[in-house]
Protein backbone atom coordinates (compact mmCIF):
# COMPACT_ATOMS: atom_id res chain seq x y z
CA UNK A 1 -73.42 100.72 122.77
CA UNK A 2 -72.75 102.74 119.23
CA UNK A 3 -71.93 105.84 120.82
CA UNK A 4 -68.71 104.32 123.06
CA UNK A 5 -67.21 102.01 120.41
CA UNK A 6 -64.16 103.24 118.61
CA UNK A 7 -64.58 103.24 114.68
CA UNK A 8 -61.39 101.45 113.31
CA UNK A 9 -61.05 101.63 110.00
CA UNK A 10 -59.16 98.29 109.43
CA UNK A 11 -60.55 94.92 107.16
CA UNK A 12 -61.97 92.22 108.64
CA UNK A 13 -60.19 89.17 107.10
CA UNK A 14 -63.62 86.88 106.76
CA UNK A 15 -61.68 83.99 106.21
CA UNK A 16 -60.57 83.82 109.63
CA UNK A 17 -61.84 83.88 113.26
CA UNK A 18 -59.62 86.63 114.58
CA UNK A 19 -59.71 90.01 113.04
CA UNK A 20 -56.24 90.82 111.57
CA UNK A 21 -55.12 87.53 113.32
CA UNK A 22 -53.94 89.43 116.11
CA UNK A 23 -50.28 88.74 116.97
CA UNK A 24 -47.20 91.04 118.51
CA UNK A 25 -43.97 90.50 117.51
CA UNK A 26 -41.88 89.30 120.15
CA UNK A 27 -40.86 93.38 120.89
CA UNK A 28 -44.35 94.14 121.13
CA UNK A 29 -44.95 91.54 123.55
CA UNK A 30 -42.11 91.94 125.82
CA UNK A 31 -43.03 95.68 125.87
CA UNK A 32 -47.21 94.83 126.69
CA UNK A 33 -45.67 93.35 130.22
CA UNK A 34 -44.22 96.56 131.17
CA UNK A 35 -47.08 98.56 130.60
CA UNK A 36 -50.41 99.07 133.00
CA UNK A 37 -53.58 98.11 130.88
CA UNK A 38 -55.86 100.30 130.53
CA UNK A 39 -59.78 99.06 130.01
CA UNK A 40 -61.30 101.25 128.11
CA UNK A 41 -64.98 102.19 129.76
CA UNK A 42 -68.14 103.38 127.84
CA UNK A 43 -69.51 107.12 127.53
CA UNK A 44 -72.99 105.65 126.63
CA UNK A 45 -74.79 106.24 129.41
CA UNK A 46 -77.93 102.98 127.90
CA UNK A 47 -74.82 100.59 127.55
CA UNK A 48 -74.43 97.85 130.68
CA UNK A 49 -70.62 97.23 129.11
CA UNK A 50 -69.18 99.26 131.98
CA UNK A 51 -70.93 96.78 134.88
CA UNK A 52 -69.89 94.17 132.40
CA UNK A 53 -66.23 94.60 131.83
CA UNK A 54 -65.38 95.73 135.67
CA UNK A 55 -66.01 92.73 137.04
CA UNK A 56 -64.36 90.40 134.11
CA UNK A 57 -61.09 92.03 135.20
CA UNK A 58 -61.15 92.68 138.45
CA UNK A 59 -61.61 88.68 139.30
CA UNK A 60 -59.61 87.46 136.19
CA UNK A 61 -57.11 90.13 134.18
CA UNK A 62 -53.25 89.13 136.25
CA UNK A 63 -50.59 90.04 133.48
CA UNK A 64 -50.30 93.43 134.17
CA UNK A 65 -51.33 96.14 136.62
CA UNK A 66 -54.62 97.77 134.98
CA UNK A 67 -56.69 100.75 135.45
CA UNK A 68 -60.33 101.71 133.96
CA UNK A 69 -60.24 104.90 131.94
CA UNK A 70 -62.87 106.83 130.32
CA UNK A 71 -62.84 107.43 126.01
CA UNK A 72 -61.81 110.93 126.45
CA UNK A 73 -58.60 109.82 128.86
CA UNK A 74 -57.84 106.88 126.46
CA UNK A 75 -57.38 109.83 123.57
CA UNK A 76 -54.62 111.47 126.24
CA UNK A 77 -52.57 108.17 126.38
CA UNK A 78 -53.12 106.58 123.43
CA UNK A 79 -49.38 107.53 122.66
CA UNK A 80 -47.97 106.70 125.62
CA UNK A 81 -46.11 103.53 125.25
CA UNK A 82 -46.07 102.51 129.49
CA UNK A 83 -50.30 101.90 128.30
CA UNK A 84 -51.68 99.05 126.86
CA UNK A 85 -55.21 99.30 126.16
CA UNK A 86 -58.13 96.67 126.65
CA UNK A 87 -60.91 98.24 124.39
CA UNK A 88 -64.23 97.54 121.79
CA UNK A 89 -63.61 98.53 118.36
CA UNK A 90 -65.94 98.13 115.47
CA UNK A 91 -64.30 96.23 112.29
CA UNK A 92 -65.66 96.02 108.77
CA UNK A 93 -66.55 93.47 106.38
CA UNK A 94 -64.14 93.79 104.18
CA UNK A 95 -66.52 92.42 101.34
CA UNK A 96 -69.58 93.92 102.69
CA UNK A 97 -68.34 96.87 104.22
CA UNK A 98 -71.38 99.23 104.25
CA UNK A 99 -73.91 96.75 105.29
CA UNK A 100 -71.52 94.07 107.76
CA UNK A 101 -69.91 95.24 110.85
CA UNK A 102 -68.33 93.22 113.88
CA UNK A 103 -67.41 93.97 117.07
CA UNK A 104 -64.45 92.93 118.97
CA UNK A 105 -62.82 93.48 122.21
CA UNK A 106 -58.85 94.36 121.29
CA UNK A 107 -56.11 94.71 123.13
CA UNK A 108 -54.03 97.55 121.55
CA UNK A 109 -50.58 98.73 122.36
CA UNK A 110 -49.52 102.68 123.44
CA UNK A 111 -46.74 104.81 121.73
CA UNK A 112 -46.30 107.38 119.11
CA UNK A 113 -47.90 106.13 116.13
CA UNK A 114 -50.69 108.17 113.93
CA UNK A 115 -53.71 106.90 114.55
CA UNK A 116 -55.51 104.12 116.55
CA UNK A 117 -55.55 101.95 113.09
CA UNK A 118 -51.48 101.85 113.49
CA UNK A 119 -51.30 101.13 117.23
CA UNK A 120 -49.87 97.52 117.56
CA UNK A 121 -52.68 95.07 117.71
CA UNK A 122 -51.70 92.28 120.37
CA UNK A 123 -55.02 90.25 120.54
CA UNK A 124 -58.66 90.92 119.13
CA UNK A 125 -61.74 88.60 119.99
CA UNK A 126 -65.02 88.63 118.14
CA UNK A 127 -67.82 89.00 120.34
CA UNK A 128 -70.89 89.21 117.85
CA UNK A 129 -72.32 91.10 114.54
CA UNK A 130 -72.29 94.69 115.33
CA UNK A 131 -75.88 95.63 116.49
CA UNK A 132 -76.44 92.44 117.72
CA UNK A 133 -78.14 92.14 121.13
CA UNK A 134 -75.49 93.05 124.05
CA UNK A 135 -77.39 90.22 126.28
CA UNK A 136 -75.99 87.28 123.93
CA UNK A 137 -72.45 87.50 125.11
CA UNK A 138 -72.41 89.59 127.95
CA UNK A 139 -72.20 86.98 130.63
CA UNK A 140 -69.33 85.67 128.59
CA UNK A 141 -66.56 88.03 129.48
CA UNK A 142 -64.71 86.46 132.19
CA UNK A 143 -63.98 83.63 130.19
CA UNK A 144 -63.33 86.41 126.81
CA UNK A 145 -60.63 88.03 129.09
CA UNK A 146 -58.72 85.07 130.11
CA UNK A 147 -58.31 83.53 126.51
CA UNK A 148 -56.83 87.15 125.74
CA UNK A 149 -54.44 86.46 128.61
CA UNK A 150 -53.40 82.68 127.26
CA UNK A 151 -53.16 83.93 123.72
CA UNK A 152 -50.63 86.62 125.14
CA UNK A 153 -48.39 83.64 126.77
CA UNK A 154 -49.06 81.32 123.71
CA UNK A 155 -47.72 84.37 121.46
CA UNK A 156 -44.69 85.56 124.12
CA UNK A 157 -43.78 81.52 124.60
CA UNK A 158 -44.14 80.67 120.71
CA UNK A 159 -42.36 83.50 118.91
CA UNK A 160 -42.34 81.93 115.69
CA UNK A 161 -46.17 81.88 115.71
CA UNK A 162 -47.16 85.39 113.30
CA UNK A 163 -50.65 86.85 111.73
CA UNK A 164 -50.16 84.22 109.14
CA UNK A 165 -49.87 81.22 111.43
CA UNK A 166 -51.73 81.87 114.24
CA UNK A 167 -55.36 80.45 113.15
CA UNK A 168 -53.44 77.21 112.02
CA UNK A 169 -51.60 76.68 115.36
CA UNK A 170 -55.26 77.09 117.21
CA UNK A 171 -56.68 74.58 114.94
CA UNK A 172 -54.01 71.91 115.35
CA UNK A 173 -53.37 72.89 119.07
CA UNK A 174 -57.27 73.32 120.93
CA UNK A 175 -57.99 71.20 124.01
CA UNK A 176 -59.07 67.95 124.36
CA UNK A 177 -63.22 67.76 125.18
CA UNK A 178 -63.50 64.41 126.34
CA UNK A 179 -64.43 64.21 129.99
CA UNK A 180 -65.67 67.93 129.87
CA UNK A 181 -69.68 68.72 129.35
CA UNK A 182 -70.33 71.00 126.71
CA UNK A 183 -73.24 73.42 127.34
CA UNK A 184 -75.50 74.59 124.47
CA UNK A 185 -77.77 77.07 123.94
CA UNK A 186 -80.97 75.81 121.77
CA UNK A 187 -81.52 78.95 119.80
CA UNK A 188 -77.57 79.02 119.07
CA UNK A 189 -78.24 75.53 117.09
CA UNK A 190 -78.92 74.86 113.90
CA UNK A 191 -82.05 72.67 113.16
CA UNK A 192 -80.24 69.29 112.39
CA UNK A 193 -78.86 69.60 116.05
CA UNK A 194 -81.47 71.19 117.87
CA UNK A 195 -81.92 68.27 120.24
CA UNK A 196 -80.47 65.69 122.39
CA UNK A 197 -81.08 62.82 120.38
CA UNK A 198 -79.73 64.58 116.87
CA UNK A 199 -76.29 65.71 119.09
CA UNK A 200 -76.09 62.01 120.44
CA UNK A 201 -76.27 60.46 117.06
CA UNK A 202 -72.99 62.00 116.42
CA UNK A 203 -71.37 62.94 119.27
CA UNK A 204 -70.78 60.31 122.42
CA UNK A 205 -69.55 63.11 124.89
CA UNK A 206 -71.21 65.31 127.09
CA UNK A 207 -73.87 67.53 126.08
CA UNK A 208 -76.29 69.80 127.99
CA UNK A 209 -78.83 72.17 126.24
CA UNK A 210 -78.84 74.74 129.07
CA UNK A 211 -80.22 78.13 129.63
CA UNK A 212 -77.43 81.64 129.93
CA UNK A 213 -77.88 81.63 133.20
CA UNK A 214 -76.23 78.37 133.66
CA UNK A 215 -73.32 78.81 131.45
CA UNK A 216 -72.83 82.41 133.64
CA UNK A 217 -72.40 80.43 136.71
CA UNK A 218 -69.84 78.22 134.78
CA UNK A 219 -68.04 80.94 134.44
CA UNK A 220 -68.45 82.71 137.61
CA UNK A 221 -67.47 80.09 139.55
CA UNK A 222 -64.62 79.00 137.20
CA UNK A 223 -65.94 75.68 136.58
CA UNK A 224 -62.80 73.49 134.50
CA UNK A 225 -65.39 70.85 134.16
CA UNK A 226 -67.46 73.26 131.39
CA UNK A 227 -66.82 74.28 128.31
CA UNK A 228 -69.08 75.97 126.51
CA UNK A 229 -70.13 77.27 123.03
CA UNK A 230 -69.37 80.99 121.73
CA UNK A 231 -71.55 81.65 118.06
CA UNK A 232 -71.13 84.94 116.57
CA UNK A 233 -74.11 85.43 114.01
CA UNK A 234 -76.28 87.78 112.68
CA UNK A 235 -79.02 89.36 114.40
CA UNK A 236 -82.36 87.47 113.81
CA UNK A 237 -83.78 90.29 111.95
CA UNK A 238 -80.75 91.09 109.91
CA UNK A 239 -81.84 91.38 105.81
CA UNK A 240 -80.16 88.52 104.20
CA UNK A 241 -77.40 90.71 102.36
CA UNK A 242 -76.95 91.89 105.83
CA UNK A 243 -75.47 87.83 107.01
CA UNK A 244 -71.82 86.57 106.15
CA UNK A 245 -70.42 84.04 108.25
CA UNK A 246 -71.05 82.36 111.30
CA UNK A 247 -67.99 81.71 113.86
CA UNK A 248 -68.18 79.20 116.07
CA UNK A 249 -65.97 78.73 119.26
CA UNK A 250 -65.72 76.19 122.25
CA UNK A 251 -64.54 77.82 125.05
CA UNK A 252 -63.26 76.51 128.52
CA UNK A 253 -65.69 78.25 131.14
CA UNK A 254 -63.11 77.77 133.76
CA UNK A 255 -59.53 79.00 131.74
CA UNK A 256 -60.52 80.25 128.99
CA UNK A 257 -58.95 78.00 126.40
CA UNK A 258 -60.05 77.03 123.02
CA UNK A 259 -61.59 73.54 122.30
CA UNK A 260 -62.92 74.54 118.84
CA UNK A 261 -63.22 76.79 116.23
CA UNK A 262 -64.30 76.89 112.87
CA UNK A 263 -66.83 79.20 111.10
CA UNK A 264 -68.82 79.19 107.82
CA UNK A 265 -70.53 81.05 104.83
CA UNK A 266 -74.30 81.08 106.02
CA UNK A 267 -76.37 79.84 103.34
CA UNK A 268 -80.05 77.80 103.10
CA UNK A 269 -77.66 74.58 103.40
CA UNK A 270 -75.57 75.84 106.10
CA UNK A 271 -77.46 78.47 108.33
CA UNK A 272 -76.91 80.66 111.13
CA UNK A 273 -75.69 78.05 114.44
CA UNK A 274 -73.82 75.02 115.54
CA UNK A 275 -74.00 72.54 112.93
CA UNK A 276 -74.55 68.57 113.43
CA UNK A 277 -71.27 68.66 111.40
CA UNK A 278 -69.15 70.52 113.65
CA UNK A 279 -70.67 67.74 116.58
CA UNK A 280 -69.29 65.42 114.20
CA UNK A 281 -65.86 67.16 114.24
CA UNK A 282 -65.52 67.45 118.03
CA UNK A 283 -62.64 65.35 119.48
C-alpha cells in the first residue's frame, strides 16, 4: 500500500485519537454538502484497498453524490472546491517522527489552497500503525465510513464543537453498551483479559471472543445488535522505539457510532491491546 498513500506532512497530536482532531468550521461544512466526494483509489497494483473501499461506499457513503478517482485525477481537482475528497494519508509521530507513522483515512475538502497539507480537513480516522498488516482492519470499512458520515452531522448539528473540543464531546457523549454484545478479537487483548472468565470478572455485559470473519458479517449485514472493538497498535515485529500508543475504539457494527475510546502509552505495565481496565470502564 506505500506506493498509493499520500505523504502529508502534518503532526500527529499523540495525545488524542483523531489526527488534528478533525473538525470544519461551520463554512466548511455547509460547503462539503455541495460538493461530489471523490474516493480516492490506489495506483499500487499489490494493494486490495481498491476492492476494499468500493464496496464500503457503494452500500453505505449517502451525504453526497461520490465518484472513485484515480491519484493522478485527484492531483487535477484537488483545487476544485465542488470536490471533497475521501482519501489515505500517512501522518507522523510528531515525537517520533522518523521511526512512527500512522495511517488514516481523511476526508479533505477541494479549493485553491497550496498544498494538500492546507486543504480543509473535515474528518480523519486512524486505521492502524503505518506498515501494519492491511488484513487487520480491512473488513472494518463499512462501519469506518459511516462514523465519518455521523461525525459530519455531529460537527454540521453542533457548531460550537472545534479541534479543541471535539475528543471531549466523544468522551462524554459515546453510546450506551448495555444490551449490545461486544465482539473481541483474542490477539487484540492484552493478557489480563485474554479470556472469558478475566472479562467477566469485570464486566457483566456481553462479550464474545470471535474470529474477523464474524465481526465482517456484523458489519455486512448491519447488525445494531454488535459492536465491536477497533485497536490500532504496532505491528508485532515493530522494535520497541518503533511502539507509542495504543488506541482503542468501540464501534457500532451496524451505524457506526462510538461506544468507547481511550488510548495509552504502551509500556511493560500497559502493553499493546484491550486492557482489563478499559472492561472495567465500559458503561
Amino acid at each position: 500500500m506505500k506506493n498509493y498513500l499520500i505523504i502529508v506532512v502534518v503532526l500527529f497530536c499523540a495525545n488524542n485519537i483523531f489526527a488534528q482532531q478533525a473538525v470544519g468550521t461551520p463554512d466548511q461544512i455547509a460547503q462539503f454538502y455541495k460538493t461530489k466526494t471523490c474516493i480516492v483509489l490506489s495506483d499500487d497494483m499489490f494493494s486490495s484497498y481498491n476492492t476494499i473501499i468500493k464496496p464500503a461506499v457503494e452500500q453505505n457513503w449517502t451525504v453526497t453524490d461520490y465518484e472513485f478517482i484515480s491519484m493522478k485525477e485527484f492531483n487535477k481537482r484537488k483545487k476544485n472546491k465542488e470536490y471533497s475528497f475521501l482519501i489515505q494519508v500517512k501522518i507522523y509521530s510528531e515525537k517520533k517522527p522518523n521511526l512512527i507513522s500512522y495511517q488514516f483515512l481523511s476526508l479533505l475538502l477541494g479549493g485553491s489552497y497550496s498544498s494538500i497539507n492546507d486543504m480543509p480537513e473535515l474528518c480523519s480516522f486512524p486505521l492502524s500503525y503505518y506498515g501494519a498488516e492491511e488484513d487487520r482492519h480491512a473488513y472494518k470499512f463499512g462501519a469506518f465510513v459511516l462514523f465519518i458520515q455521523n461525525h459530519l452531522e455531529t460537527t454540521k448539528n453542533n457548531k460550537k464543537l472545534t479541534s479543541k473540543n471535539i475528543i471531549k464531546y466523544y468522551n462524554k457523549n459515546t453510546e450506551k453498551i448495555s444490551g449490545k454484545t461486544l465482539y473481541v478479537i483474542k490477539d487484540e487483548l492484552t493478557s489480563d483479559a485474554n479470556s472469558l472468565s478475566k472479562i467477566k470478572s469485570v464486566y457483566k455485559g456481553k462479550v464474545e471472543i470471535v474470529e474477523a470473519e464474524k465481526i465482517a458479517e456484523a458489519i455486512s449485514n448491519k447488525d445494531k445488535n454488535i459492536i465491536f472493538l477497533h485497536k490500532v497498535g504496532p505491528p508485532e515485529d515493530a522494535d520497541e522505539k518503533a511502539k507509542e500508543r495504543c488506541y482503542k475504539m468501540l464501534m457500532g457494527a451496524g451505524d457506526g457510532k462510538l461506544y468507547y475510546t481511550d488510548r495509552h502509552k504502551i509500556s511493560p505495565n500497559n502493553p499493546d491491546g484491550f486492557l482489563l481496565k478499559d472492561f472495567k470502564k465500559l458503561k
